[in-house]
Protein backbone atom coordinates (compact mmCIF):
# COMPACT_ATOMS: atom_id res chain seq x y z
CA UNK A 1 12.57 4.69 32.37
CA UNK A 2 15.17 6.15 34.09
CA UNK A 3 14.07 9.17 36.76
CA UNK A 4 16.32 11.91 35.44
CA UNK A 5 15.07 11.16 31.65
CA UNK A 6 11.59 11.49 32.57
CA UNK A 7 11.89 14.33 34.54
CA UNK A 8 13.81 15.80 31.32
CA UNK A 9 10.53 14.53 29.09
CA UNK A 10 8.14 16.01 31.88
CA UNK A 11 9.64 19.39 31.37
CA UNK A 12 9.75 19.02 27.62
CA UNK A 13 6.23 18.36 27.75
CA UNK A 14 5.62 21.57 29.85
CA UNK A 15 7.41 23.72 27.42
CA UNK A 16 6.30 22.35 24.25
CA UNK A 17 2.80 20.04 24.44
CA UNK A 18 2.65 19.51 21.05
CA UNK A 19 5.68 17.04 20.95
CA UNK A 20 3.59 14.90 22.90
CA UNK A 21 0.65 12.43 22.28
CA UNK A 22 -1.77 11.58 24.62
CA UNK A 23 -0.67 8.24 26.88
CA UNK A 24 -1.71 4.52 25.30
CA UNK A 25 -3.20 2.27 27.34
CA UNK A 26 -2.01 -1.20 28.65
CA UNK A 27 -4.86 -2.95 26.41
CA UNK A 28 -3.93 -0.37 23.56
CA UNK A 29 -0.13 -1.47 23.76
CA UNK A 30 -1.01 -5.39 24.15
CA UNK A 31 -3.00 -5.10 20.81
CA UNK A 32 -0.11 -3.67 18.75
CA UNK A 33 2.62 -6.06 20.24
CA UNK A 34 0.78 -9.23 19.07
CA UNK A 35 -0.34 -7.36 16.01
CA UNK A 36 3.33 -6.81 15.07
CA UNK A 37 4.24 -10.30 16.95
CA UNK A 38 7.30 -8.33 18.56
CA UNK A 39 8.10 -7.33 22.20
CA UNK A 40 8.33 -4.12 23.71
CA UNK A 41 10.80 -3.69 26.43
CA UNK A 42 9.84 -2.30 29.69
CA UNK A 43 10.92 1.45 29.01
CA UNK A 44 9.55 1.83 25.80
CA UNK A 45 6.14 0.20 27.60
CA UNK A 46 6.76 2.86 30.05
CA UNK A 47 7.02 5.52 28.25
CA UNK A 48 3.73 4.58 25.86
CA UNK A 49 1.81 4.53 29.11
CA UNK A 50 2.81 8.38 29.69
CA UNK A 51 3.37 9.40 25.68
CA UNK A 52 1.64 7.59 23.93
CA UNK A 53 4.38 8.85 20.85
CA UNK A 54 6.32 11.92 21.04
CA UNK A 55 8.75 14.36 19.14
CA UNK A 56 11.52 14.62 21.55
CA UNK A 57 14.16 15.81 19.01
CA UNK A 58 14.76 15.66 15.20
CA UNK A 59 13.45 12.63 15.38
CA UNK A 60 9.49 11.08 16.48
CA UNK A 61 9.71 8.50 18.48
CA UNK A 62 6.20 6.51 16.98
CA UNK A 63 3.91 4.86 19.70
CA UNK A 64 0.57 3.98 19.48
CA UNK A 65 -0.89 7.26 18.88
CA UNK A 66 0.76 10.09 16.32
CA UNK A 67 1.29 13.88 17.49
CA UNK A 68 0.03 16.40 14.75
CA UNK A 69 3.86 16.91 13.85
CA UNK A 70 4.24 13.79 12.31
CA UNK A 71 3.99 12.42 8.57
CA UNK A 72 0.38 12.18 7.84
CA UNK A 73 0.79 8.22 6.80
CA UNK A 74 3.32 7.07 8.82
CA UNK A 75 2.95 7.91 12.38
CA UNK A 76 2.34 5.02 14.70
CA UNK A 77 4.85 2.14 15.59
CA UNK A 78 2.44 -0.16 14.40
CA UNK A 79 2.04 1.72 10.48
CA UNK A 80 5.60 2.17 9.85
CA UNK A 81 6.81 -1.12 11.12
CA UNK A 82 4.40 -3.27 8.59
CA UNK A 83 5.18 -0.24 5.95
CA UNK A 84 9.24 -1.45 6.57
CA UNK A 85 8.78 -5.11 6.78
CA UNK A 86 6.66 -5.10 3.12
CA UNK A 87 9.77 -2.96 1.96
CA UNK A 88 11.57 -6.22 3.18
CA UNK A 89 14.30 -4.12 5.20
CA UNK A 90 16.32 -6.60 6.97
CA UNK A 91 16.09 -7.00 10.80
CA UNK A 92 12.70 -5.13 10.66
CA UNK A 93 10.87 -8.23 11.55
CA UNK A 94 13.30 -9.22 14.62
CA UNK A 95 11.68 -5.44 16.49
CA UNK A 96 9.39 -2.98 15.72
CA UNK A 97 10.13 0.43 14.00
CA UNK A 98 10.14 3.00 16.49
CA UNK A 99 11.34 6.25 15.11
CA UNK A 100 13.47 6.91 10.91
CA UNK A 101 16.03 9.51 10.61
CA UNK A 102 16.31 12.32 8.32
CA UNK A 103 17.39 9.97 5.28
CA UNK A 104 14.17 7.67 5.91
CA UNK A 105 16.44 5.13 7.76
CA UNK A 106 14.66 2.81 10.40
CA UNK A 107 15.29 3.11 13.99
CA UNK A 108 14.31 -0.15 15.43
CA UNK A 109 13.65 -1.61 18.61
CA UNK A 110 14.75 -5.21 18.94
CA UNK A 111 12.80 -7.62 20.84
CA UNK A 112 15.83 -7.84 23.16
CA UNK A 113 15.32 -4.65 23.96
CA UNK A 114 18.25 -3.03 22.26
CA UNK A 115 17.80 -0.17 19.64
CA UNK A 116 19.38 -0.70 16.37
CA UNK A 117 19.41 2.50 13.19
CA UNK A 118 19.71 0.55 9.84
CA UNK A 119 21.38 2.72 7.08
CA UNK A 120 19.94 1.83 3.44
CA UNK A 121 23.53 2.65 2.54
CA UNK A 122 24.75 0.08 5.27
CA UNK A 123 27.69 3.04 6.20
CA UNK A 124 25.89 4.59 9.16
CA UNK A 125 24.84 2.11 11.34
CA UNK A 126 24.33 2.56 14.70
CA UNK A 127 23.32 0.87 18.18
CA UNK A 128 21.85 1.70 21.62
CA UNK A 129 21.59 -0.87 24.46
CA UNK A 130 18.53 0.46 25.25
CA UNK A 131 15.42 2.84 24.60
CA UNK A 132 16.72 4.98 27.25
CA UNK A 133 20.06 5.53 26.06
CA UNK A 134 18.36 5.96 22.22
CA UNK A 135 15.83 8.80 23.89
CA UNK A 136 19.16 10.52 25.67
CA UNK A 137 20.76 10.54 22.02
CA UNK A 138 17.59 11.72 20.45
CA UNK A 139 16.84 14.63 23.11
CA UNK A 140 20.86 15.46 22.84
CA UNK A 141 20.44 15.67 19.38
């Protein structure tokens, strides 16, 4: 992750504690990769290790563990990616699910690494290159 991001996320955390789960470990994030059979890039691995799922904006960004804030059901990466993929949503199974919008949308992180927001409506698509640049847009929400 890039410095000035975390340093942004550090100070969120500082201010508001409750938009933050506690870190996942290495064996923790291993375990959901190869239980969703997808690939995390390095910042979103990164950022697991130090929040282990946060609410950095109007939208969560789901990890490995949920923050109180969060739906009750669907609140890890791992939960709401297999909820998506037995909803059949296309290009679910090419990433994991990583945060939804306020329409229910999926926010997906593709095993390339780039972040991809499907629109059930197909009208409001829209891409990231990275998790980095989708946490800026989240926190600038």
């Amino acid at each position: 992750m890039n410095k000035k991001l975390l340093e942004k996320l550090k100070k969120m955390e500082v201010e508001s504690p409750i938009l933050f789960a506690p870190a996942a470990s290495e064996a923790e994030i291993g375990c959901v990769e190869a239980s969703l059979q997808s690939v995390f890039s390095m910042e979103y691995k990164e950022f697991l290790k130090i929040y282990g799922g946060a609410m950095p904006g109007p939208y969560p960004v789901f990890g490995i563990n949920p923050i109180d804030l969060m739906d009750k059901r669907l609140n890890t990466v791992e939960i709401v990616t297999q909820y998506f993929r037995r909803q059949g949503w296309p290009k679910v199974d090419d990433g994991s699910v990583i945060s939804c919008n306020h329409a229910g949308d999926p926010i997906i992180l593709k095993n390339d690494g780039t972040v991809f927001m499907e629109s059930h409506d197909g009208f409001g698509d829209e891409s990231w290159n990275s998790f980095d640049d989708f946490l800026i847009w989240c926190i600038n929400r």
